[in-house]
C-alpha atoms as a PDB file:
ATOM      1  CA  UNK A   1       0.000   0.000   0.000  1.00  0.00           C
ATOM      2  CA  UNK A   2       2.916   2.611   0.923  1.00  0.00           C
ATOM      3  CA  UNK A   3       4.681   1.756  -2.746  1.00  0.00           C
ATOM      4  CA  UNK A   4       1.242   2.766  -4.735  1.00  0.00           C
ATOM      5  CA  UNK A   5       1.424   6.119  -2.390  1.00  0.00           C
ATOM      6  CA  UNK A   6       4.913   6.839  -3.761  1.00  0.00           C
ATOM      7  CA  UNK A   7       3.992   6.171  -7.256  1.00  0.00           C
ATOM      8  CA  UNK A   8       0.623   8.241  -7.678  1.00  0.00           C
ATOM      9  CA  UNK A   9       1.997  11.706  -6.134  1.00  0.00           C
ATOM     10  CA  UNK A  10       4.755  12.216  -8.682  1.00  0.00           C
ATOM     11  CA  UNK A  11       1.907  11.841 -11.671  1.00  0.00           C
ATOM     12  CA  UNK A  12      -0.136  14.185 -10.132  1.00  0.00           C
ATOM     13  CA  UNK A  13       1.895  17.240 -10.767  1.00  0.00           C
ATOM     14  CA  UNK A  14       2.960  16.526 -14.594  1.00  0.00           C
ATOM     15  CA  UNK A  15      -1.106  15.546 -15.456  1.00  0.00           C
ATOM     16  CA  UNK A  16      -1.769  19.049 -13.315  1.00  0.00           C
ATOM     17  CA  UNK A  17      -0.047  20.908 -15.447  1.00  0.00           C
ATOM     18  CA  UNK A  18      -0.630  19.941 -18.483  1.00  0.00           C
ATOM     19  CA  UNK A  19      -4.271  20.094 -17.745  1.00  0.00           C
ATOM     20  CA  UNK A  20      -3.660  24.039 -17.055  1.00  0.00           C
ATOM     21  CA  UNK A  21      -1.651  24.283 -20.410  1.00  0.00           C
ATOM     22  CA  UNK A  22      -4.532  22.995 -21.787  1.00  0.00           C
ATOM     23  CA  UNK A  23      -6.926  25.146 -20.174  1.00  0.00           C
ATOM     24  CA  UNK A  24      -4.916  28.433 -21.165  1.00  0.00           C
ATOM     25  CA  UNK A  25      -4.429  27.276 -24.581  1.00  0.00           C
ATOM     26  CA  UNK A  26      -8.268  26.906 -24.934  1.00  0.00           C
ATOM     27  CA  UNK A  27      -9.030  29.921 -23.313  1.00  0.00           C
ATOM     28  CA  UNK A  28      -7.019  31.585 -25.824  1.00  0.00           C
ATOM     29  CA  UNK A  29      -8.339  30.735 -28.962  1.00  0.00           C
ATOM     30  CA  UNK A  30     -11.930  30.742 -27.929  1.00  0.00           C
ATOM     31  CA  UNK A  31     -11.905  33.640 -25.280  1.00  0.00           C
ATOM     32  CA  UNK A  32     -12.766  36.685 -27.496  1.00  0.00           C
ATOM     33  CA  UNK A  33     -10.556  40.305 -26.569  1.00  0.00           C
ATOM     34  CA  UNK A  34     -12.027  42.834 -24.943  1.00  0.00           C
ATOM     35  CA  UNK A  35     -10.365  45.489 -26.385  1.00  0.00           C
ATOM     36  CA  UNK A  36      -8.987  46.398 -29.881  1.00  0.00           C
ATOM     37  CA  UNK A  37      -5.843  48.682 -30.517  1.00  0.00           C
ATOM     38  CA  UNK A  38      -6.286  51.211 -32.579  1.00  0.00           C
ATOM     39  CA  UNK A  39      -4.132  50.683 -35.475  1.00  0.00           C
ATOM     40  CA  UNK A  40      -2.712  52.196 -38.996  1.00  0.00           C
ATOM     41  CA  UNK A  41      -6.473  50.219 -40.796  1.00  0.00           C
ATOM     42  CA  UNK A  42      -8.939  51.815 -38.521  1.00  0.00           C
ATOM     43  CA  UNK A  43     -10.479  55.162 -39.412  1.00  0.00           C
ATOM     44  CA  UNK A  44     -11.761  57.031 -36.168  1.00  0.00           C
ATOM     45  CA  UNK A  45     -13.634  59.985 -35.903  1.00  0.00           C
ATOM     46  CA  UNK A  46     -13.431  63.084 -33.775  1.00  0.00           C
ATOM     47  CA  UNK A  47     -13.655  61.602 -30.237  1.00  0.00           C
ATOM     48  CA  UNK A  48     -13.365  63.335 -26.778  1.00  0.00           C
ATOM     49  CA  UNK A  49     -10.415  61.874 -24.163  1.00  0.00           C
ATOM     50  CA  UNK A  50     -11.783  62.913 -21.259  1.00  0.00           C
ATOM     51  CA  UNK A  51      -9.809  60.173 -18.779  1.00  0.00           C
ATOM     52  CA  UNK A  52      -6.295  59.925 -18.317  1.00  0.00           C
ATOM     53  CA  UNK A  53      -4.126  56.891 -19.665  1.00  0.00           C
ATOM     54  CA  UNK A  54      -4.418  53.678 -17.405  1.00  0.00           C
ATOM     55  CA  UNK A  55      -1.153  51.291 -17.670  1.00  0.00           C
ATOM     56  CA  UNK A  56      -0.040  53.361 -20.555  1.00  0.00           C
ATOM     57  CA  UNK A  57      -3.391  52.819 -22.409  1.00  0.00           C
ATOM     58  CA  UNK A  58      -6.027  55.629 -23.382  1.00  0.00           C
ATOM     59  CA  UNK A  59      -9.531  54.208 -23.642  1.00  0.00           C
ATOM     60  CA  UNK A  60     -11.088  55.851 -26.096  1.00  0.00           C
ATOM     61  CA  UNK A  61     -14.429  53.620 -26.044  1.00  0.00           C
ATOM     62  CA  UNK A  62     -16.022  50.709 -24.391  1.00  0.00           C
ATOM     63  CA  UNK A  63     -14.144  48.773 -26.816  1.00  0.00           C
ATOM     64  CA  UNK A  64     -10.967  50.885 -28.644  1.00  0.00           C
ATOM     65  CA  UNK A  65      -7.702  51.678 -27.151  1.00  0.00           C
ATOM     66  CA  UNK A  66      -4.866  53.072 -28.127  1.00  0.00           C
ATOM     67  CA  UNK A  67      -1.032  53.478 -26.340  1.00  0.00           C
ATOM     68  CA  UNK A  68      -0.473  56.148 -24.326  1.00  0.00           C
ATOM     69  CA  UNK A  69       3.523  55.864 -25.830  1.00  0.00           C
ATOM     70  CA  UNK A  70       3.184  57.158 -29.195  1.00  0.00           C
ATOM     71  CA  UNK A  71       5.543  59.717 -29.999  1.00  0.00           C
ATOM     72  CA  UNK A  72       4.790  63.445 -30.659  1.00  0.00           C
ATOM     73  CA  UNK A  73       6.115  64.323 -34.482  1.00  0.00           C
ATOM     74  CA  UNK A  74       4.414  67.857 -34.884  1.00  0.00           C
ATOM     75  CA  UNK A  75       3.755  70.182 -32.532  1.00  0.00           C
ATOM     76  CA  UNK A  76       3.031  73.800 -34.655  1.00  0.00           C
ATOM     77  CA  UNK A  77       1.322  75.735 -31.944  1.00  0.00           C
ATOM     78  CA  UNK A  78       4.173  75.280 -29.265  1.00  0.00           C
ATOM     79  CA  UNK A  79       2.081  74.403 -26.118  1.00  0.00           C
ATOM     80  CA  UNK A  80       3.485  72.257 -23.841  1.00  0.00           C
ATOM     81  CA  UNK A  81       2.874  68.676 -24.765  1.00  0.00           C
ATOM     82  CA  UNK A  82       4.097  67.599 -21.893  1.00  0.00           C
ATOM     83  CA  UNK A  83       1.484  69.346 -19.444  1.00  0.00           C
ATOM     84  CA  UNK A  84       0.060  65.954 -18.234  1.00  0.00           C
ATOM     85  CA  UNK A  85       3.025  64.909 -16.572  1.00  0.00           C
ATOM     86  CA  UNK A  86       2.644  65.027 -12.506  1.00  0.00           C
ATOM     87  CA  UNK A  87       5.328  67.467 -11.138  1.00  0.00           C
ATOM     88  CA  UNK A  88       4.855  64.768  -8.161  1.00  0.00           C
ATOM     89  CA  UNK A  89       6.321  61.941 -10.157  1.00  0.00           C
ATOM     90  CA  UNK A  90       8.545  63.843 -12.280  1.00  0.00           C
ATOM     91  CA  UNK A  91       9.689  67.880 -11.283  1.00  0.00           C
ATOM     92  CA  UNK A  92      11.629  68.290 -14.416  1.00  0.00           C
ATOM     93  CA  UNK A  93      13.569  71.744 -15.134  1.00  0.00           C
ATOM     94  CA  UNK A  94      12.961  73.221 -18.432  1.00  0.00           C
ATOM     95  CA  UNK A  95      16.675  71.659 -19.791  1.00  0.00           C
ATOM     96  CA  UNK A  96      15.527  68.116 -18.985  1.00  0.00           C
ATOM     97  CA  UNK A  97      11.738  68.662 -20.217  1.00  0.00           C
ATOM     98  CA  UNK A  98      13.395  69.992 -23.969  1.00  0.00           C
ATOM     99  CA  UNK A  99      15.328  66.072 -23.594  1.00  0.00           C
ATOM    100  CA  UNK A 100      12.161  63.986 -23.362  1.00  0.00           C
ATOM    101  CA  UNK A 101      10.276  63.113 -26.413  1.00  0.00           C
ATOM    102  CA  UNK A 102       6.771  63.322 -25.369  1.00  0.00           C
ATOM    103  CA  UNK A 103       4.027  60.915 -26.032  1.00  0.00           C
ATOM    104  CA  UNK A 104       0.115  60.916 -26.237  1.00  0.00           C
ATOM    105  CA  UNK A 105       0.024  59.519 -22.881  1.00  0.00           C
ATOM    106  CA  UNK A 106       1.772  62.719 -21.969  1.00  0.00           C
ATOM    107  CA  UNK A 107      -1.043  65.358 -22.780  1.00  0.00           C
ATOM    108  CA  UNK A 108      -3.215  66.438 -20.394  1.00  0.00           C
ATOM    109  CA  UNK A 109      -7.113  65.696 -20.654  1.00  0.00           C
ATOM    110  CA  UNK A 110      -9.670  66.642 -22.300  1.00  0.00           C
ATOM    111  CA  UNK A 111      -8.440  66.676 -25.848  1.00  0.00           C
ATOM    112  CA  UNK A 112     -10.076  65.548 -29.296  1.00  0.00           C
ATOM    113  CA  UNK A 113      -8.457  63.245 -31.131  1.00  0.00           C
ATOM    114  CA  UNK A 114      -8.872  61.879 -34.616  1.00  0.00           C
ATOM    115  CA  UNK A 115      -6.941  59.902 -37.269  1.00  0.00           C
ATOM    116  CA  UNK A 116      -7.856  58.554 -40.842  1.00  0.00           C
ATOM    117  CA  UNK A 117      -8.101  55.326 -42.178  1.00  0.00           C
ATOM    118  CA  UNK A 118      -5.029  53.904 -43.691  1.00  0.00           C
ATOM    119  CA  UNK A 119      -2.723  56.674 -42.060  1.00  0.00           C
ATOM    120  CA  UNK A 120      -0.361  56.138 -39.275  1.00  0.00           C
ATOM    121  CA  UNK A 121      -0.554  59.800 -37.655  1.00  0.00           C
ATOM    122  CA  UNK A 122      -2.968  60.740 -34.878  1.00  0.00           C
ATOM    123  CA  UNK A 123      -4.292  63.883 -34.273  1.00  0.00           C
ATOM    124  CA  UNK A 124      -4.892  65.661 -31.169  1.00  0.00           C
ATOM    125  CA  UNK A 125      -6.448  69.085 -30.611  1.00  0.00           C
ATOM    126  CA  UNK A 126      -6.224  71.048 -27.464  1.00  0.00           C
ATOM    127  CA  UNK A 127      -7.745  74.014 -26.503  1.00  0.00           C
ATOM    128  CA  UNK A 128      -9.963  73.788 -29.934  1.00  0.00           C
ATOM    129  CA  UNK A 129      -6.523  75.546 -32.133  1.00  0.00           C
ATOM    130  CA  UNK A 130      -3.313  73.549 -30.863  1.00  0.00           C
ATOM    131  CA  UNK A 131      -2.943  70.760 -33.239  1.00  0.00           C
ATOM    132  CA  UNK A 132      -0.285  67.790 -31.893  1.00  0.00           C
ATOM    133  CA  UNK A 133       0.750  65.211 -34.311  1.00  0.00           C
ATOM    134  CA  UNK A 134       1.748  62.069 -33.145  1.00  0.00           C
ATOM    135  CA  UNK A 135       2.528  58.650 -35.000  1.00  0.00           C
ATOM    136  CA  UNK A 136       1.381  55.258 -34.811  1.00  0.00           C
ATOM    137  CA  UNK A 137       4.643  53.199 -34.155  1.00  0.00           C
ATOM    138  CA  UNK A 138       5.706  49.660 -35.974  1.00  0.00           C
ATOM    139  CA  UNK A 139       3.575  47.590 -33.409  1.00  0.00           C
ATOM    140  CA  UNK A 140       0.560  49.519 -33.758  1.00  0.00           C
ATOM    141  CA  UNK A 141       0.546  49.390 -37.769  1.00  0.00           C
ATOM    142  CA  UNK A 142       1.309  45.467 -37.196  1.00  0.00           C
ATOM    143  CA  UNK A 143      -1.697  45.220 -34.685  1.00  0.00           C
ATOM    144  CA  UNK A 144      -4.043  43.344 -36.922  1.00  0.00           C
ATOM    145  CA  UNK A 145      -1.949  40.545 -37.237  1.00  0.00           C
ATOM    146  CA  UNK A 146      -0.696  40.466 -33.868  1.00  0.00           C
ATOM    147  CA  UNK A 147      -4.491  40.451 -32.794  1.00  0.00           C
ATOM    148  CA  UNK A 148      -4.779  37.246 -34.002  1.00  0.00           C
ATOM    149  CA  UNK A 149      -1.585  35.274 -32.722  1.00  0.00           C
ATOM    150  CA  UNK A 150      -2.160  32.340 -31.275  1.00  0.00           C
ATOM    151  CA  UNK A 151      -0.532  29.817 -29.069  1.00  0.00           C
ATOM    152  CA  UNK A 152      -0.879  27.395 -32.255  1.00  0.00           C
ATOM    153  CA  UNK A 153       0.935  29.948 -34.658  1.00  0.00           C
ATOM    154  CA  UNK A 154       3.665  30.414 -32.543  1.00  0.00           C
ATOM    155  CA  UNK A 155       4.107  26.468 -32.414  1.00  0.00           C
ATOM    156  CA  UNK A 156       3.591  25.861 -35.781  1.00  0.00           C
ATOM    157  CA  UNK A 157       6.360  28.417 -36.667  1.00  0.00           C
ATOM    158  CA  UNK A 158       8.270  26.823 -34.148  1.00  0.00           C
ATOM    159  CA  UNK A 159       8.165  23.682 -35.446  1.00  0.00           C
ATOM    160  CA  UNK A 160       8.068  24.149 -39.009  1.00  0.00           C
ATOM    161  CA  UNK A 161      11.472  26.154 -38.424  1.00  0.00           C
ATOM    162  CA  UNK A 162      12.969  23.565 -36.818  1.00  0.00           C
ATOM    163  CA  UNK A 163      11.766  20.754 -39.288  1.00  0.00           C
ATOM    164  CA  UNK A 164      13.110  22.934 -42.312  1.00  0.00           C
ATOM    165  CA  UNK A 165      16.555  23.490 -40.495  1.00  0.00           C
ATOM    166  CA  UNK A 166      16.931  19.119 -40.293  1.00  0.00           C
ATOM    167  CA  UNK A 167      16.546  18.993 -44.110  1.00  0.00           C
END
């Protein structure tokens, strides 16, 4: 009776696991996303930001988000794009705010913000005449595909690399 004991606890743990493996995998192709990022294929209209970014993501709707790190190209007006920075977290003197490249996530709420289909810059407008510029980096034009990466793609291209570099 003690030898079946010994035997059945070290099974336990592999069939454990793979049963979670399974379960994520599962989840992950039928679970659909809450959110979509907003990327260089979607057209969207004048909308108001009216909350700040959360984790370095600015909700735009119930269902579209877009990064809060996309990088300022045009700024005509001259305001400061960097006026939603907290002093608290960062008291920067005016030499070290002129280093930092700012970033939507940067600009201080409310603000409108558009951008056209098949375009990668974003537009913001503050105080209804300063128009910011900012542009939609590699992994947001890429988005669509990464949307639908799956645990199964990255195995297949895992495998099929290796099974092409053994012939």
């Amino acid at each position: 009776m003690m030898h079946m004991k010994r035997y059945k606890m070290p099974l336990i743990f592999p069939i454990m696991a793979t049963l979670v493996f399974i379960g994520i995998v599962l989840y992950d192709r039928i679970a659909p996303s809450r959110y979509v990022l907003l990327n260089y294929y979607h057209d969207l209209p004048l909308h108001n930001i009216k909350r700040p970014p959360n984790r370095g993501v600015i909700h735009i709707n119930d269902t579209l988000i877009i990064s809060g790190s996309i990088p300022l190209v045009e700024n005509k007006s001259g305001i400061d794009a960097l006026d939603g920075v907290r002093p608290s977290h960062s008291p920067l003197t005016k030499e070290e705010r002129a280093k930092i490249l700012p970033r939507l996530g940067d600009l201080a709420h409310p603000y409108l913000i558009y951008k056209k289909k098949n375009n990668d810059t974003v537009v913001a407008i503050k105080n209804e005449s300063d128009t910011l510029k900012y542009i939609l980096t590699y992994t947001e034009k890429e988005s669509h595909w990464l949307d639908t990466l799956t645990f199964g793609d990255v195995f297949d291209y895992l495998f099929k690399q290796r099974n092409n570099e053994k012939k």
